[in-house]
N, C-alpha and C. Protein backbone atom coordinates (compact mmCIF):
# COMPACT_ATOMS: atom_id res chain seq x y z
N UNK A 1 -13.93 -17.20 24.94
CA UNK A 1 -14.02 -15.76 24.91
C UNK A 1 -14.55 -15.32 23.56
N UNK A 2 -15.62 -14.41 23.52
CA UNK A 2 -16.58 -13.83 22.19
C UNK A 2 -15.41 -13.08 21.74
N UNK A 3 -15.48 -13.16 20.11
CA UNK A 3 -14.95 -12.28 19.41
C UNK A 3 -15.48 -11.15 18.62
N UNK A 4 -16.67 -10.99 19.36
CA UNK A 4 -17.30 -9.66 18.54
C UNK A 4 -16.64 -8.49 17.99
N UNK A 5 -16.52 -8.44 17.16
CA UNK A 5 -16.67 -7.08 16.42
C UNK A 5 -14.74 -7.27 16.00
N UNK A 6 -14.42 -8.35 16.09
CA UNK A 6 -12.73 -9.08 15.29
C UNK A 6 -13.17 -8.82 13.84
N UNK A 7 -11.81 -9.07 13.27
CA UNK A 7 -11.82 -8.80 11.96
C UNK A 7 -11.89 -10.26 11.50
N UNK A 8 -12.59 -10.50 10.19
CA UNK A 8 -12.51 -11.69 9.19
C UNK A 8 -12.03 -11.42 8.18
N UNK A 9 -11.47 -11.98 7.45
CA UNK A 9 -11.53 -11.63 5.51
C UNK A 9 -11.32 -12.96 4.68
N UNK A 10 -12.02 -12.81 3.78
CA UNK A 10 -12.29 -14.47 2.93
C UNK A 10 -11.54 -14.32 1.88
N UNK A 11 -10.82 -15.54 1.45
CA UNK A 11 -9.68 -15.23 -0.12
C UNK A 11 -10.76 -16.03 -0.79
N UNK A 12 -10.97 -16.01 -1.78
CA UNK A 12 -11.99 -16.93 -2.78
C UNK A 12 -10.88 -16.83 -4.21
N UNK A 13 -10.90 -18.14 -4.59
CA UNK A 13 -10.08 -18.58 -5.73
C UNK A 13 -10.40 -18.86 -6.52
N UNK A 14 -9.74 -18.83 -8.17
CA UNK A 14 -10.07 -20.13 -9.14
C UNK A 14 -8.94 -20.51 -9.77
N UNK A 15 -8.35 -21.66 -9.77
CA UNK A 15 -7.46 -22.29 -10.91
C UNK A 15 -7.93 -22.38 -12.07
N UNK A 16 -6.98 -21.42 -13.07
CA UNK A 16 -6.76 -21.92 -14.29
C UNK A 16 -5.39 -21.56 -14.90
N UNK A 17 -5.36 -21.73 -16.42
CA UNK A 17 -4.15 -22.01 -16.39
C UNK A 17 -2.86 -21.94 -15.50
N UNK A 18 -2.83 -23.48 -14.91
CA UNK A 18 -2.09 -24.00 -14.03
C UNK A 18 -1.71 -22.84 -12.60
N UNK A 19 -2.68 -22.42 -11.96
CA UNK A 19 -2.25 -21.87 -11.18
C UNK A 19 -3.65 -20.92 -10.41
N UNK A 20 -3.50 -20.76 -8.78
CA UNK A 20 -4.86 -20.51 -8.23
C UNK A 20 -4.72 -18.51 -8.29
N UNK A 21 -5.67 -18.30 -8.66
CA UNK A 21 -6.28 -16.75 -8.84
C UNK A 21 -7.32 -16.15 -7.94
N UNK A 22 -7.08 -14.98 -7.55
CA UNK A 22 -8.02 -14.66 -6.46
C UNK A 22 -8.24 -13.41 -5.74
N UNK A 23 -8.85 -13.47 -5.16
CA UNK A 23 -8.64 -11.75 -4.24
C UNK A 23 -9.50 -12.26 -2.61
N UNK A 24 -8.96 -11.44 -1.86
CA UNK A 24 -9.63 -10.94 -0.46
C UNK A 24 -10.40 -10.12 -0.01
N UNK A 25 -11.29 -10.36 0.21
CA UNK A 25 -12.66 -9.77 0.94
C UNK A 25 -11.87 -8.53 1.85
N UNK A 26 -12.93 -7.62 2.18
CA UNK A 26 -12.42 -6.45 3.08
C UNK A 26 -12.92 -7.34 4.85
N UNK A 27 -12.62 -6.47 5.17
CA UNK A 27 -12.78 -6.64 7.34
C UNK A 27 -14.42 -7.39 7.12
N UNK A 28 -14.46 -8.09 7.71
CA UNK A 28 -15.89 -8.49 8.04
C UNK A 28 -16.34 -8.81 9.83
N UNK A 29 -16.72 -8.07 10.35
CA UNK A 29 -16.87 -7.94 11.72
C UNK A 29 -17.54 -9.26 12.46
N UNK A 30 -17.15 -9.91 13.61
CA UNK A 30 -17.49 -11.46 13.77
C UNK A 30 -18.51 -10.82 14.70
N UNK A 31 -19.72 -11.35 14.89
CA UNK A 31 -20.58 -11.29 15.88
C UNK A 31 -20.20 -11.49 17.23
N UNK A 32 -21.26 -11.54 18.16
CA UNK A 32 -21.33 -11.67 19.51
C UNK A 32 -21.25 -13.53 19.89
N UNK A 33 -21.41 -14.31 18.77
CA UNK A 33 -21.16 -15.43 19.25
C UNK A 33 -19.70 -15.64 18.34
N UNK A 34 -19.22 -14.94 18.02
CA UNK A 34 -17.99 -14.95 17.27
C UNK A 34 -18.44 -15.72 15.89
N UNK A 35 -19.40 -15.60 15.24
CA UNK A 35 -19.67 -16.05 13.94
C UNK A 35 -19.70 -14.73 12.94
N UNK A 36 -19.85 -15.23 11.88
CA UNK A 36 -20.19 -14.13 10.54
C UNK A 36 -20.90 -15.25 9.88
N UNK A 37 -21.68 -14.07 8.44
CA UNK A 37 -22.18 -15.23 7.32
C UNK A 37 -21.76 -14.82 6.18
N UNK A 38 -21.58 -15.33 5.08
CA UNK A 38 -21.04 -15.06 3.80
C UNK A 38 -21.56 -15.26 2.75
N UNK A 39 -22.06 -14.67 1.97
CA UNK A 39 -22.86 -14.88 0.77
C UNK A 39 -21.63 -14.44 -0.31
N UNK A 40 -21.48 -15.85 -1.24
CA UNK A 40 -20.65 -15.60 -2.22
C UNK A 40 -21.68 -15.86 -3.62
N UNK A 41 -21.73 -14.81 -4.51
CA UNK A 41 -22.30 -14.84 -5.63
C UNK A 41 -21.54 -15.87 -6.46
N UNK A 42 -22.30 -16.42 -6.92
CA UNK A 42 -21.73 -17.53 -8.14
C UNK A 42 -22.48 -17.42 -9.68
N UNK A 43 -23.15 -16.29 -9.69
CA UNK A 43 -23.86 -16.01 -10.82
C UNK A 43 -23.10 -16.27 -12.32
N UNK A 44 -21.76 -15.73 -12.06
CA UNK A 44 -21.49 -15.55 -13.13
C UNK A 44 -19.73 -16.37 -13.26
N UNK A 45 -19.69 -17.38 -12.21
CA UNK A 45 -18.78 -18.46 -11.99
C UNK A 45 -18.58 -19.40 -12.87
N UNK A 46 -17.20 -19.60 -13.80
CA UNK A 46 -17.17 -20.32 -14.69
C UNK A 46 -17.32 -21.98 -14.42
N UNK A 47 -18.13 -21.90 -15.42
CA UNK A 47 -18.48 -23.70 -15.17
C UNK A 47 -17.54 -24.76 -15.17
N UNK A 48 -17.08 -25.90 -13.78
CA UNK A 48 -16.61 -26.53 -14.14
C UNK A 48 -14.95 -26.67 -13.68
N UNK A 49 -14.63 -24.96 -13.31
CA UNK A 49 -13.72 -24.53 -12.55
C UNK A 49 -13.18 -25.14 -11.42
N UNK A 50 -12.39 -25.39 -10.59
CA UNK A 50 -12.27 -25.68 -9.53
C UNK A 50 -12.01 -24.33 -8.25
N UNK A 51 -12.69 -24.41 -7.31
CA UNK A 51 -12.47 -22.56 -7.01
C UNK A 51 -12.06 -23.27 -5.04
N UNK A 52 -11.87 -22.32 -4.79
CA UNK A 52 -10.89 -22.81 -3.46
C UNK A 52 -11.50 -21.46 -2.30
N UNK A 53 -12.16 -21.93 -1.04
CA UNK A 53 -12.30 -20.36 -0.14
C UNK A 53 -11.87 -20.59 0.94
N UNK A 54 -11.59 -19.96 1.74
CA UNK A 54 -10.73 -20.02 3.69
C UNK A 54 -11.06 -18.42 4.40
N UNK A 55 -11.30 -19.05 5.47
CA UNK A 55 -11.01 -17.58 6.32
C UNK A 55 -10.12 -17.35 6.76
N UNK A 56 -9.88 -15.66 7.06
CA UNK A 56 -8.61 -15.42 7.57
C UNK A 56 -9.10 -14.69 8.25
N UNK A 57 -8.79 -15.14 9.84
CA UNK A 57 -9.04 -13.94 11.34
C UNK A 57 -7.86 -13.34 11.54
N UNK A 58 -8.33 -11.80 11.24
CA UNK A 58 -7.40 -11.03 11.66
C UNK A 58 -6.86 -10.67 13.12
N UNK A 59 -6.14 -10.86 13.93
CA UNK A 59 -5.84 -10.59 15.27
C UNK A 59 -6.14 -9.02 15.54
N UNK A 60 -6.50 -7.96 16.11
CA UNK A 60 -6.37 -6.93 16.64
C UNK A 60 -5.53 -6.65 17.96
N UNK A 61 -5.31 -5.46 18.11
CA UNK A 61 -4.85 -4.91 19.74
C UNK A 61 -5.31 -5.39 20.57
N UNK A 62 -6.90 -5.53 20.36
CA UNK A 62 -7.74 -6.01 21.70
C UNK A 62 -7.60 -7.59 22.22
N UNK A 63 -7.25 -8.61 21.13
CA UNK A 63 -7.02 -9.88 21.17
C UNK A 63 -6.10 -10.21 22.08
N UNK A 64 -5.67 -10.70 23.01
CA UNK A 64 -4.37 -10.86 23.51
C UNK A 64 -4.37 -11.95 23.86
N UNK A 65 -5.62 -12.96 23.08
CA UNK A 65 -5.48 -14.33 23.55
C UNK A 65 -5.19 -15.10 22.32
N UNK A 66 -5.21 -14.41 21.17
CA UNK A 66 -4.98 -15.37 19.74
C UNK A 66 -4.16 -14.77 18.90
N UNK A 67 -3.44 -15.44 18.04
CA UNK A 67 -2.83 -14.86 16.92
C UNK A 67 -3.67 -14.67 15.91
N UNK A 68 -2.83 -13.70 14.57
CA UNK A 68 -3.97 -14.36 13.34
C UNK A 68 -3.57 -15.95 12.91
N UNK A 69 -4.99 -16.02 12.03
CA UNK A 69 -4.57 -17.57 11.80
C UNK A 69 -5.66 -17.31 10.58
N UNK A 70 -5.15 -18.69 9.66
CA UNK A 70 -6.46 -19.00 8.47
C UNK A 70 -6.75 -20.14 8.20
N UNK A 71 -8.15 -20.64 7.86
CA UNK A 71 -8.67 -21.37 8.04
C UNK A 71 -8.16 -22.49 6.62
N UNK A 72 -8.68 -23.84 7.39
CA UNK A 72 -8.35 -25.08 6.05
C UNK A 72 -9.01 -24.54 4.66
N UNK A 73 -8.59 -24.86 3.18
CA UNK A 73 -9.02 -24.65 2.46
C UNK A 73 -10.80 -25.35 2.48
N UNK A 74 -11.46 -24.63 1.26
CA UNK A 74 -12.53 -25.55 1.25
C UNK A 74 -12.66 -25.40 -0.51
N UNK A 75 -12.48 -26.38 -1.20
CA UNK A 75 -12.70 -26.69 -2.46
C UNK A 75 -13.93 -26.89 -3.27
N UNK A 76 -14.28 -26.45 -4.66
CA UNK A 76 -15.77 -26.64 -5.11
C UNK A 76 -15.03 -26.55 -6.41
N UNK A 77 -16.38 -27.08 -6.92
CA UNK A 77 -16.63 -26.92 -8.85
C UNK A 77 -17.86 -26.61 -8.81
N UNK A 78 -18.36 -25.48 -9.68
CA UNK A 78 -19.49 -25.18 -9.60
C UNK A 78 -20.07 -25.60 -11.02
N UNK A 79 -20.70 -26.00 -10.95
CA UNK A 79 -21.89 -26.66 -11.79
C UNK A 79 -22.97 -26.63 -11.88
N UNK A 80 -23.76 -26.97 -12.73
CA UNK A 80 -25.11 -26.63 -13.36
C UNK A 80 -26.63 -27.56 -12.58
């Protein structure tokens, strides 16, 4: 079953001193094949960092076949 027009929201992280830092993306609407795309700027991403991102599908009213749920972490160091 398509999840068009469900809610998404992405946490994007970084550890440092001893501990992960971060914020959440606003609603991001899933398409007609139930996808989205995400462009995360790294312009100005400290080098070397370890940074951590996941999705989180929000359930709505209309859902009555899923809970929310969030996705496995996915880990990076961004580098040069």
């Amino acid at each position: 079953m398509a999840k068009n027009g469900q809610c998404v929201k992405f946490e994007l992280q970084i550890h440092y001193q001893g501990a992960w830092h971060g914020r959440i993306t606003r609603c991001a609407a899933l398409d007609s094949s139930s996808r989205i795309n995400l462009h995360v700027n790294l312009a100005r991403a400290g080098l070397g960092y370890h940074y951590r991102i996941r999705a989180d599908y929000v359930r709505s009213s209309k859902d009555i076949s899923n809970l929310s749920n969030d996705s496995v972490w996915q880990f990076f160091i961004v580098k040069r």
